[in-house]
PDB file of N, CA and C in Angstrom:
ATOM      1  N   UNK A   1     107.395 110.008 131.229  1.00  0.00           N
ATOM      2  CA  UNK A   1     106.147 109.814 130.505  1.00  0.00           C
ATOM      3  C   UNK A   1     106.247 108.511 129.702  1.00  0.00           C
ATOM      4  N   UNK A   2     105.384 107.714 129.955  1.00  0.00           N
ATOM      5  CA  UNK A   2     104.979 106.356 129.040  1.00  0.00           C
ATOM      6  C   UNK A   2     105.073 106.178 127.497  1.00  0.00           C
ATOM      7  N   UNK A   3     105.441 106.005 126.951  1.00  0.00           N
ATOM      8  CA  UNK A   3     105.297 105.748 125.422  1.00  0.00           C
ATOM      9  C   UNK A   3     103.904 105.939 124.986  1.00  0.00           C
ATOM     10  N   UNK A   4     103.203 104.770 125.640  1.00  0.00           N
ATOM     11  CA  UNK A   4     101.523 105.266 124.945  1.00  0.00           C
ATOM     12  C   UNK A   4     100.919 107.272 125.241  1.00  0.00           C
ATOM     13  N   UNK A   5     101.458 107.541 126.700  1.00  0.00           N
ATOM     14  CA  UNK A   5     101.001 108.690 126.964  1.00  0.00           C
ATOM     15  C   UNK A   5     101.961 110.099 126.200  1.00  0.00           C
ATOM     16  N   UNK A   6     103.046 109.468 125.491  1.00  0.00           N
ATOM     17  CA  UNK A   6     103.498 110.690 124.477  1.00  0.00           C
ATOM     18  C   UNK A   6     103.130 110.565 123.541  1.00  0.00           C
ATOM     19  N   UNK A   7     102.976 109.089 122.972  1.00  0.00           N
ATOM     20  CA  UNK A   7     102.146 109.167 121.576  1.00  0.00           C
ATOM     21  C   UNK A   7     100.696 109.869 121.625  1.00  0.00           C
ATOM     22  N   UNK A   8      99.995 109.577 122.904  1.00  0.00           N
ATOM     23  CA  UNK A   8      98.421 110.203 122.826  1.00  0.00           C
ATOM     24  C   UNK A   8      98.630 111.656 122.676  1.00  0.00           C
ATOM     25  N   UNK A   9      99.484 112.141 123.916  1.00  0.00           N
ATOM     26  CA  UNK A   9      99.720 113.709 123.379  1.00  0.00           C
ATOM     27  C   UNK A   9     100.438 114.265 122.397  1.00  0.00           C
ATOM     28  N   UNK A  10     101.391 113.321 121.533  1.00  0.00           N
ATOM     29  CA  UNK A  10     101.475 114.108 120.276  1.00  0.00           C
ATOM     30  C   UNK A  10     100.179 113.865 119.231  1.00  0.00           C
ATOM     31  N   UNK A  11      99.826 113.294 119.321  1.00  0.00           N
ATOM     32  CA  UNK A  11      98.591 112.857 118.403  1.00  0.00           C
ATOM     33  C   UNK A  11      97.747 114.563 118.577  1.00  0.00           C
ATOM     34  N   UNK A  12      97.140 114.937 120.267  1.00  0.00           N
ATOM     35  CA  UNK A  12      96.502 115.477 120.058  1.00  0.00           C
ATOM     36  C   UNK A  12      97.173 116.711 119.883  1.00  0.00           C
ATOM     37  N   UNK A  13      98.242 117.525 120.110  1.00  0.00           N
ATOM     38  CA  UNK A  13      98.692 118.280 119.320  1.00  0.00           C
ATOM     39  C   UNK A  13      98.725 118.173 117.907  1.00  0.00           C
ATOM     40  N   UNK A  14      98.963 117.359 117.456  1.00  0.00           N
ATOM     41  CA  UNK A  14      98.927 117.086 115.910  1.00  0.00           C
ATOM     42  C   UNK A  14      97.218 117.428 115.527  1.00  0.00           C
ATOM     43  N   UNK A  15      96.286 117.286 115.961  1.00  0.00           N
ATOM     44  CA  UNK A  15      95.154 117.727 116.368  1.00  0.00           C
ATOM     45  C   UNK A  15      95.383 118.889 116.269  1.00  0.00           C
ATOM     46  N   UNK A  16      95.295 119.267 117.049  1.00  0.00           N
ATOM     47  CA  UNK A  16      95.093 120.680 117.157  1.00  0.00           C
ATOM     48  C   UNK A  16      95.734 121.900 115.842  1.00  0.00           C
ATOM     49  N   UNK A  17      96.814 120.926 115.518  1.00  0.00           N
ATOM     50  CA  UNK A  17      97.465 121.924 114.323  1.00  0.00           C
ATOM     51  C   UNK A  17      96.926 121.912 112.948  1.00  0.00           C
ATOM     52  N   UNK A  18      96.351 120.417 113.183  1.00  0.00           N
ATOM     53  CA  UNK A  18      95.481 120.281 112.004  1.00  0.00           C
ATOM     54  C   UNK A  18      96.316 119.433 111.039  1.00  0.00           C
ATOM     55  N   UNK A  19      97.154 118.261 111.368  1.00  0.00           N
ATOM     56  CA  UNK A  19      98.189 117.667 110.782  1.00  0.00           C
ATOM     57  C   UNK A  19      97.898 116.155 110.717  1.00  0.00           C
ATOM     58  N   UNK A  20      96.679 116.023 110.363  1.00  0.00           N
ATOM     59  CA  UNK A  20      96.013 114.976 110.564  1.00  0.00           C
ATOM     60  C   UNK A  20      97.064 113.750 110.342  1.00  0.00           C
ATOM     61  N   UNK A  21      98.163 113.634 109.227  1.00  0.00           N
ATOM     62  CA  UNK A  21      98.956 112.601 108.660  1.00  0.00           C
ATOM     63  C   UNK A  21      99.972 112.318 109.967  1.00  0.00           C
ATOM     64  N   UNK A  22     100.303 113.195 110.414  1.00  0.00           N
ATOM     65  CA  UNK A  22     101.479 113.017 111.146  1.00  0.00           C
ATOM     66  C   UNK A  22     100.625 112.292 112.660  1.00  0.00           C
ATOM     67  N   UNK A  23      99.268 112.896 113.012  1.00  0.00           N
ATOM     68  CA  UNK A  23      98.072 112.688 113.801  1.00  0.00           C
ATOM     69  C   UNK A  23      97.864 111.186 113.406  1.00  0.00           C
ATOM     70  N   UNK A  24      98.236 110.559 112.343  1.00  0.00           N
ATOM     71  CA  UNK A  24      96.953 109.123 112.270  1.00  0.00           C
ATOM     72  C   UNK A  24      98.444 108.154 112.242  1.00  0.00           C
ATOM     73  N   UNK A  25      99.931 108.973 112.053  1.00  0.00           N
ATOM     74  CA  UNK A  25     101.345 108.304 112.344  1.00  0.00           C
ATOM     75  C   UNK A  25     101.320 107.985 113.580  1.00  0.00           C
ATOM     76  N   UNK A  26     100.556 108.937 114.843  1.00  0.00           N
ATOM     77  CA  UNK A  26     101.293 108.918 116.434  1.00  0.00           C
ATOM     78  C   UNK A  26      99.986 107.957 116.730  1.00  0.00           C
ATOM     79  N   UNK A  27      99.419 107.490 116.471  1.00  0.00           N
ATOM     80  CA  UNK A  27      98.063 106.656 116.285  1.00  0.00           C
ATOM     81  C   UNK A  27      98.558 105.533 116.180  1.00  0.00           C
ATOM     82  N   UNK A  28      99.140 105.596 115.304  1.00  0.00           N
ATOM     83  CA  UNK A  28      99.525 103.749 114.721  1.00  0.00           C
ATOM     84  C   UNK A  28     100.727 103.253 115.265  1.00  0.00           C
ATOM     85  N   UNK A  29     101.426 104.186 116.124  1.00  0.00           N
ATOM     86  CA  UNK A  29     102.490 103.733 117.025  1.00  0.00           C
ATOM     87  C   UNK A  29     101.600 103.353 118.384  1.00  0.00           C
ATOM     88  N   UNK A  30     100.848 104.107 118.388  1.00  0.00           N
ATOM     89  CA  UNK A  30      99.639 103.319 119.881  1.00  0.00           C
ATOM     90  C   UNK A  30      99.124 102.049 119.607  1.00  0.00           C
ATOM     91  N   UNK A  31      99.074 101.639 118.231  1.00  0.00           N
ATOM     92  CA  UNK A  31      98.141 100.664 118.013  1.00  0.00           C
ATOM     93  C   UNK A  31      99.204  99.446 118.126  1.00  0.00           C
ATOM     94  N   UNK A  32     100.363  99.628 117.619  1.00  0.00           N
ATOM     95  CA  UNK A  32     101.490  98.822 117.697  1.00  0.00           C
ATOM     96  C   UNK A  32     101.976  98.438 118.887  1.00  0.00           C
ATOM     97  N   UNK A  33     101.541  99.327 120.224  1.00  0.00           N
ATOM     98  CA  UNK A  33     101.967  98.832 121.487  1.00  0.00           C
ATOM     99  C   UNK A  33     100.997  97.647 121.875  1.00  0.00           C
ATOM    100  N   UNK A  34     100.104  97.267 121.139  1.00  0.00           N
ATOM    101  CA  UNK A  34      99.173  95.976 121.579  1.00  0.00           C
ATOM    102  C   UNK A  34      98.405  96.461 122.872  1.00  0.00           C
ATOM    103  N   UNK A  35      98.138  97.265 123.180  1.00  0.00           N
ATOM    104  CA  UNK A  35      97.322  97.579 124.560  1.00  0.00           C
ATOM    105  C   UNK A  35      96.099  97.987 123.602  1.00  0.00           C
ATOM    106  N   UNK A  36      94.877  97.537 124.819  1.00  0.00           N
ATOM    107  CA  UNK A  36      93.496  98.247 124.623  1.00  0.00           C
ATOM    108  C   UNK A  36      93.396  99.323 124.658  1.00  0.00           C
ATOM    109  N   UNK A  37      92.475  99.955 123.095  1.00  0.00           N
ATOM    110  CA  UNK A  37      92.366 101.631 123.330  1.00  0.00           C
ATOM    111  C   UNK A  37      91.215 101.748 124.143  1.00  0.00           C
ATOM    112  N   UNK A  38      91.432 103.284 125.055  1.00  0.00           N
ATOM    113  CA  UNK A  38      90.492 103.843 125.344  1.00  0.00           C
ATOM    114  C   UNK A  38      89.242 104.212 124.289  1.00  0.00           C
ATOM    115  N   UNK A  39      88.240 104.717 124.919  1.00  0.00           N
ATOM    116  CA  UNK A  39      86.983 105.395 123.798  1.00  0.00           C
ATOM    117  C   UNK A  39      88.150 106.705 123.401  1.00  0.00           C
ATOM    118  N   UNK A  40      88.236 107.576 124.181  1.00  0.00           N
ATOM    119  CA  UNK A  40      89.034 108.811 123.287  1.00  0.00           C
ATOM    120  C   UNK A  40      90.381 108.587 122.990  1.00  0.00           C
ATOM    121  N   UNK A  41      91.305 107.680 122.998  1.00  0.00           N
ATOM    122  CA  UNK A  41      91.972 106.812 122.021  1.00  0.00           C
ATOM    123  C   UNK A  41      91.477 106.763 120.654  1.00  0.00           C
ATOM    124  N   UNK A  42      90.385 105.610 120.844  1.00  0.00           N
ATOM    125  CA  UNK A  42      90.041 105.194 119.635  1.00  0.00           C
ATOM    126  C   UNK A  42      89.028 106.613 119.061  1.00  0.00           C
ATOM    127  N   UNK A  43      89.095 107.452 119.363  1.00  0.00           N
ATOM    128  CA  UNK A  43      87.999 108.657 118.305  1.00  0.00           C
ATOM    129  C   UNK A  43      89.343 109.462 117.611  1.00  0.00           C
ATOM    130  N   UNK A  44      89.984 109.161 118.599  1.00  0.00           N
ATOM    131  CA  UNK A  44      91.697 110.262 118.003  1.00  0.00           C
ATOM    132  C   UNK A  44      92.006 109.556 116.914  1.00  0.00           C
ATOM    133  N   UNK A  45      91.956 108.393 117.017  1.00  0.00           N
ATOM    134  CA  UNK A  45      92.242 107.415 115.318  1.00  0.00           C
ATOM    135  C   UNK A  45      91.358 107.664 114.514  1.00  0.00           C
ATOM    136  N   UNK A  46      89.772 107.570 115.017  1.00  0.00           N
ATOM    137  CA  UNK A  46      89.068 107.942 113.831  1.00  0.00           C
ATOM    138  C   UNK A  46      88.916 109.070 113.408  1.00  0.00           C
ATOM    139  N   UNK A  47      89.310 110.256 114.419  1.00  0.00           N
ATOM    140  CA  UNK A  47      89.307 111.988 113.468  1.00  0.00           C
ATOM    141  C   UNK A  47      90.256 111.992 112.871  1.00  0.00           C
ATOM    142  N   UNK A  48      91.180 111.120 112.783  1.00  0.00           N
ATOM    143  CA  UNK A  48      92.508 111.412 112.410  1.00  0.00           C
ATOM    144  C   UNK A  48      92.310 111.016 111.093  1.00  0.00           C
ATOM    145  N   UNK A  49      91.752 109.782 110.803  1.00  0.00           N
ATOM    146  CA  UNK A  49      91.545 109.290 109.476  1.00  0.00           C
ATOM    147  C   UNK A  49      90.748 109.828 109.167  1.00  0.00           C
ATOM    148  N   UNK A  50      89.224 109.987 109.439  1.00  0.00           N
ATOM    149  CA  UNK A  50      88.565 110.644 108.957  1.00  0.00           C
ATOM    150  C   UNK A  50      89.213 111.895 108.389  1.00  0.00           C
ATOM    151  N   UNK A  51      89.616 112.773 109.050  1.00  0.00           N
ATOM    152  CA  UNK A  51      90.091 114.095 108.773  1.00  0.00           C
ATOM    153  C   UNK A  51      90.863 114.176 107.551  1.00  0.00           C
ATOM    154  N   UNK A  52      91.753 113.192 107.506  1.00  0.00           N
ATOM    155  CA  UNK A  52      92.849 112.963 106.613  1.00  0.00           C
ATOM    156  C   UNK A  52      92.341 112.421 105.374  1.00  0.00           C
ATOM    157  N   UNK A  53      91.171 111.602 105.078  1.00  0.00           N
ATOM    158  CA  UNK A  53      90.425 110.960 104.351  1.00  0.00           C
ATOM    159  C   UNK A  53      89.350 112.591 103.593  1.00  0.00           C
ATOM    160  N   UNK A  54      88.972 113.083 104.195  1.00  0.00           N
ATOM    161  CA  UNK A  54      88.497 114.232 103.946  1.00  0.00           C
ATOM    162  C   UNK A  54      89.670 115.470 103.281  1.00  0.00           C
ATOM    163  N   UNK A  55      90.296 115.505 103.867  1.00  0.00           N
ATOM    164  CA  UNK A  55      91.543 116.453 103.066  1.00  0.00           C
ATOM    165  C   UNK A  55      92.079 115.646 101.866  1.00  0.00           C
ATOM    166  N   UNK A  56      92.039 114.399 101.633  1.00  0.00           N
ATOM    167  CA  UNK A  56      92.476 113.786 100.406  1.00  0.00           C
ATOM    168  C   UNK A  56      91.100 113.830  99.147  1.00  0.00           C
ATOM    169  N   UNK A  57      89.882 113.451  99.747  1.00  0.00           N
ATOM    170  CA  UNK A  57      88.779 114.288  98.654  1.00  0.00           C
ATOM    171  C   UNK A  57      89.064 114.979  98.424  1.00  0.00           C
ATOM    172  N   UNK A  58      89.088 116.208  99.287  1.00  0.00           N
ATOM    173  CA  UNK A  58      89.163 117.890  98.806  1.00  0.00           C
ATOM    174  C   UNK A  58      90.089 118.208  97.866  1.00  0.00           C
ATOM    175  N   UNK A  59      91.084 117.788  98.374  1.00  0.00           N
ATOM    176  CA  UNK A  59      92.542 117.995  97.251  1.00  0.00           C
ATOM    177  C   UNK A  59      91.890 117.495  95.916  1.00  0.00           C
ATOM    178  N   UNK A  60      91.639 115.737  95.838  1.00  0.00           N
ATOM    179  CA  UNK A  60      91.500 115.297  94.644  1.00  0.00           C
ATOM    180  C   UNK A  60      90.218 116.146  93.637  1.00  0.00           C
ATOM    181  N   UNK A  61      89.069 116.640  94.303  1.00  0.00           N
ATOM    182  CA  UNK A  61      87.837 117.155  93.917  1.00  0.00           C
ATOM    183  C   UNK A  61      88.924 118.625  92.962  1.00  0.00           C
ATOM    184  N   UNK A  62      89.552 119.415  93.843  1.00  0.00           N
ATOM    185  CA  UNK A  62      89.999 120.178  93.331  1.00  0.00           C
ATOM    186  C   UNK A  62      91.100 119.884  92.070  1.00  0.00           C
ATOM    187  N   UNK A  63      91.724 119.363  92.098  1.00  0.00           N
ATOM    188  CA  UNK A  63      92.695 118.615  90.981  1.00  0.00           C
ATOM    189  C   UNK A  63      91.803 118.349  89.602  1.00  0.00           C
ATOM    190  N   UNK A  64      90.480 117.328  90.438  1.00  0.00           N
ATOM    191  CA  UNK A  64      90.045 117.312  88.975  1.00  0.00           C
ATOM    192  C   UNK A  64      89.235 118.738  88.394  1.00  0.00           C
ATOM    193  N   UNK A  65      88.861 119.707  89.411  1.00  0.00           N
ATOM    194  CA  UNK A  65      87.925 120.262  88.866  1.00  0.00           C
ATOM    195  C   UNK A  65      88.935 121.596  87.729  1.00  0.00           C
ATOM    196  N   UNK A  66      90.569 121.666  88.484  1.00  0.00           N
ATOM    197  CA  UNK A  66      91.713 122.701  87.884  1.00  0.00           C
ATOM    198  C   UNK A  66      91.661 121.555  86.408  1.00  0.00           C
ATOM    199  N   UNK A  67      91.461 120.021  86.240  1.00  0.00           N
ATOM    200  CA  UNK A  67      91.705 119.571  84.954  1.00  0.00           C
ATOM    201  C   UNK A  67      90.682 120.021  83.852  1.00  0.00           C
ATOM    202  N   UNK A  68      89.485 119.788  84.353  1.00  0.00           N
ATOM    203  CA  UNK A  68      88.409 119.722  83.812  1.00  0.00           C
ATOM    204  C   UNK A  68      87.633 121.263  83.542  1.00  0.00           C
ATOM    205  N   UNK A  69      88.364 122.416  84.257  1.00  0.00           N
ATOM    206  CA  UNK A  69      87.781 124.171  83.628  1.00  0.00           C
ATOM    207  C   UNK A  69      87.876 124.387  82.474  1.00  0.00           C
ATOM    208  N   UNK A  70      89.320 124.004  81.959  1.00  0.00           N
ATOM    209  CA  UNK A  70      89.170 124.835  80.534  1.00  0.00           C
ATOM    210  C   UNK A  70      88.363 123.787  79.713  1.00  0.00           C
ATOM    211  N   UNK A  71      88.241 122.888  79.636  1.00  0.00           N
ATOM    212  CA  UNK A  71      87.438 122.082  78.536  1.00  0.00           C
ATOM    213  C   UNK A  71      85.931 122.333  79.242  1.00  0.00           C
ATOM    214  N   UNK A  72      85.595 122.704  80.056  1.00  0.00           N
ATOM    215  CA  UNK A  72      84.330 122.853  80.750  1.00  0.00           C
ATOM    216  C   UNK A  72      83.755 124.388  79.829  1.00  0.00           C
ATOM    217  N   UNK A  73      84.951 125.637  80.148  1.00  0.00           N
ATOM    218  CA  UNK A  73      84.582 126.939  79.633  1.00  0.00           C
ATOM    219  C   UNK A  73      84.502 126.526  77.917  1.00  0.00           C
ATOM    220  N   UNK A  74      85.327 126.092  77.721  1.00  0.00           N
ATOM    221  CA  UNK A  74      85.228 125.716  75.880  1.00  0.00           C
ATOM    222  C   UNK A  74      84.001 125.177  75.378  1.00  0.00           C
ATOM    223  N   UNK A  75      83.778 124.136  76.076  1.00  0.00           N
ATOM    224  CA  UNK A  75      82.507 123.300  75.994  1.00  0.00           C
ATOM    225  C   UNK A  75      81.253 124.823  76.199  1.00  0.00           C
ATOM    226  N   UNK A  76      81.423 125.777  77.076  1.00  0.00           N
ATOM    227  CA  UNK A  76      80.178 126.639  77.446  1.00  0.00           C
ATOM    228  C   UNK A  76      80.293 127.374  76.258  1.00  0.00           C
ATOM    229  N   UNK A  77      81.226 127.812  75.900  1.00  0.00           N
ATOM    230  CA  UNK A  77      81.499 128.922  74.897  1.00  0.00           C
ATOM    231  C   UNK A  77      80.851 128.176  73.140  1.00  0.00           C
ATOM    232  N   UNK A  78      81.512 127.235  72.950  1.00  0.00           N
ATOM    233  CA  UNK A  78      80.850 126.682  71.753  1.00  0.00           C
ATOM    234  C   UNK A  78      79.336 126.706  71.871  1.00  0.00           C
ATOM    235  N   UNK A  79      78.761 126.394  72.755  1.00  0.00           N
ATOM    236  CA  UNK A  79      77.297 126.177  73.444  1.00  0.00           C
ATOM    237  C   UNK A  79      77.011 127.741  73.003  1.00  0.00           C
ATOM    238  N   UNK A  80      77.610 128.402  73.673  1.00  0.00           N
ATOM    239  CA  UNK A  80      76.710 129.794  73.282  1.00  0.00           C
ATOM    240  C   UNK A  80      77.287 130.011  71.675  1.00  0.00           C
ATOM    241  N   UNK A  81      78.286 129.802  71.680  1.00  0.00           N
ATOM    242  CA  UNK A  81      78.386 130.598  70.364  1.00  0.00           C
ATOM    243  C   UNK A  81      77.231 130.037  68.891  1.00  0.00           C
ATOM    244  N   UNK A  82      77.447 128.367  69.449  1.00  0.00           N
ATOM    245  CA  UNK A  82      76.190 128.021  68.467  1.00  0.00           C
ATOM    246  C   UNK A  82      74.905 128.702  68.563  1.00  0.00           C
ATOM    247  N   UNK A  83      74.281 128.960  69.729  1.00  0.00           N
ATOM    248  CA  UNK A  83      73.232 129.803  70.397  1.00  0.00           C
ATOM    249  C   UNK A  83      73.087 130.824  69.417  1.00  0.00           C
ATOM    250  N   UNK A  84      74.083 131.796  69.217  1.00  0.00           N
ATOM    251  CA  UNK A  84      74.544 133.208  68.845  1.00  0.00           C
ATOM    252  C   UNK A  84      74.229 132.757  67.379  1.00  0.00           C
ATOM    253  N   UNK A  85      75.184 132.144  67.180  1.00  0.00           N
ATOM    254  CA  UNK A  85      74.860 132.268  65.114  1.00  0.00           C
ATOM    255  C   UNK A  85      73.079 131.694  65.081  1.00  0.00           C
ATOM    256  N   UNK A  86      72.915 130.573  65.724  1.00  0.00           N
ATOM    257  CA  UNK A  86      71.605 130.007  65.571  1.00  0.00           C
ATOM    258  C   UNK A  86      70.162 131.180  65.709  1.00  0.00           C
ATOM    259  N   UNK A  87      70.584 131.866  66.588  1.00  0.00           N
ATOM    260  CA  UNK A  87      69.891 133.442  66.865  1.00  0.00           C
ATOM    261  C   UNK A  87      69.621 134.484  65.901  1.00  0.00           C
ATOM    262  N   UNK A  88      71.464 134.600  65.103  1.00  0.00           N
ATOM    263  CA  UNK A  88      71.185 135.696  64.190  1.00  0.00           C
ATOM    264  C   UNK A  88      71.075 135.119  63.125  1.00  0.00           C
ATOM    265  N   UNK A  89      71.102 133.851  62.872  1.00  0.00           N
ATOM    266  CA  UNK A  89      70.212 133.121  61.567  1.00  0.00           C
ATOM    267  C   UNK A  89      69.104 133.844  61.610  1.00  0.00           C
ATOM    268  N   UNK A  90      68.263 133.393  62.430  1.00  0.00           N
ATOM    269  CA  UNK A  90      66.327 133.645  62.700  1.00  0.00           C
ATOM    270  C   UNK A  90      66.128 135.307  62.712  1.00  0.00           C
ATOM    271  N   UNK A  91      67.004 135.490  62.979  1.00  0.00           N
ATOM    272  CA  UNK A  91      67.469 137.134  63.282  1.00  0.00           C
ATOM    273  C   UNK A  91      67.137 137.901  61.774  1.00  0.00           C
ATOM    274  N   UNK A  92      68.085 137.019  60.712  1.00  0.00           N
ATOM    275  CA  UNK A  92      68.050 137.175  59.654  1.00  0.00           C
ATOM    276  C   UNK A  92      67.061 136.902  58.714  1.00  0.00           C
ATOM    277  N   UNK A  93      66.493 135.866  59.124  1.00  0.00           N
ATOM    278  CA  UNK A  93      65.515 135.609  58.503  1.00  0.00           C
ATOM    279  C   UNK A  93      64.451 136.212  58.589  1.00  0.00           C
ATOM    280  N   UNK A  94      63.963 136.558  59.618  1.00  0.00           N
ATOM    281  CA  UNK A  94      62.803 137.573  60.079  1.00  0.00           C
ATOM    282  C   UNK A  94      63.028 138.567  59.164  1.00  0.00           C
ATOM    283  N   UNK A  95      64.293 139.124  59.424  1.00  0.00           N
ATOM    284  CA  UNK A  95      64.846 140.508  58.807  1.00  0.00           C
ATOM    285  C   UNK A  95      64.221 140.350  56.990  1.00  0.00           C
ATOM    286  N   UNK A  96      64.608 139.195  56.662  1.00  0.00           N
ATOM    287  CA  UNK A  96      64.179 138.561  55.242  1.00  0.00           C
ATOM    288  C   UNK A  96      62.857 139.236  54.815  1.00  0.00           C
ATOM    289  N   UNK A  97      62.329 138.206  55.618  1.00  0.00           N
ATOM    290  CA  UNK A  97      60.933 138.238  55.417  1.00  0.00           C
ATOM    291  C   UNK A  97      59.871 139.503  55.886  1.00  0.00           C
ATOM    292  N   UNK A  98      60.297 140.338  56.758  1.00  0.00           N
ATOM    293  CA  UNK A  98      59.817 141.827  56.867  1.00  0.00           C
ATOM    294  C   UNK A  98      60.052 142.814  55.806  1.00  0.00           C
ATOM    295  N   UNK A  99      61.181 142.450  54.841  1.00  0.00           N
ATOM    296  CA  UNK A  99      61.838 143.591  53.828  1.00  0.00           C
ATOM    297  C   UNK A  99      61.009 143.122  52.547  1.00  0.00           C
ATOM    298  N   UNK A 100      60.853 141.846  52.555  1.00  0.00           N
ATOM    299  CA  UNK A 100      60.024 140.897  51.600  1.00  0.00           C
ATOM    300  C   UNK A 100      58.483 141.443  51.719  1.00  0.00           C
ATOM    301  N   UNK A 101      58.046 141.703  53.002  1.00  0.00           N
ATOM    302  CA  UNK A 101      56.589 142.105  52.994  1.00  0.00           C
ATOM    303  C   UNK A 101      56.400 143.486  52.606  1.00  0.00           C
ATOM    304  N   UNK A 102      57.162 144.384  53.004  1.00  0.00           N
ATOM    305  CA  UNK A 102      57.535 145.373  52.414  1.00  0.00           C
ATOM    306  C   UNK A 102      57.268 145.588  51.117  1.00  0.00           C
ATOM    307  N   UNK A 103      58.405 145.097  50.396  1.00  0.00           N
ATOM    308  CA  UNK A 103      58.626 145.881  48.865  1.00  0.00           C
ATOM    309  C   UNK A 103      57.633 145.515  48.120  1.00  0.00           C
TER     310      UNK A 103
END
């Protein structure tokens, strides 16, 4: 088997496993042999990056979003809790002014 034709088929095993990094490695040893890619050559490079480019969002989206919960829930909680006293202020005051009409 040819060099280019083991790199294409490890690529697409790497494909298939879903190993996009090791997938866009057996890629760039094709690209290094200086030969013209095929069309499904060249899409195996671009799912590969693509793919890999997409799993590096996801990760990072998640990273920031594990940084950014607890100051997110803190931030909600002060929000309500001001809500809450601001509530049973008026709460109170009503209360005031009904006992006031009263007596």
């Amino acid at each position: 088997m040819a060099k280019l034709d083991k790199f294409i088929y490890v690529a697409k095993l790497f494909e298939q496993v879903e190993r996009y990094d090791e997938m866009v490695d057996a890629m760039k040893n094709v690209a290094k042999l200086n030969v013209e890619l095929t069309v499904e050559e060249c899409n195996l490079l671009s799912v590969g990056y693509n793919k890999n480019f997409q799993r590096f969002i996801l990760l990072t989206l998640r990273h920031v979003e594990r940084l950014q919960l607890p100051a997110l829930i803190e931030r909600i909680a002060s929000c309500f809790n001001s809500l809450i006293v601001y509530q049973l202020s008026l709460l109170l005051r009503d209360k005031q002014k009904v006992e006031s009409a009263f007596m």
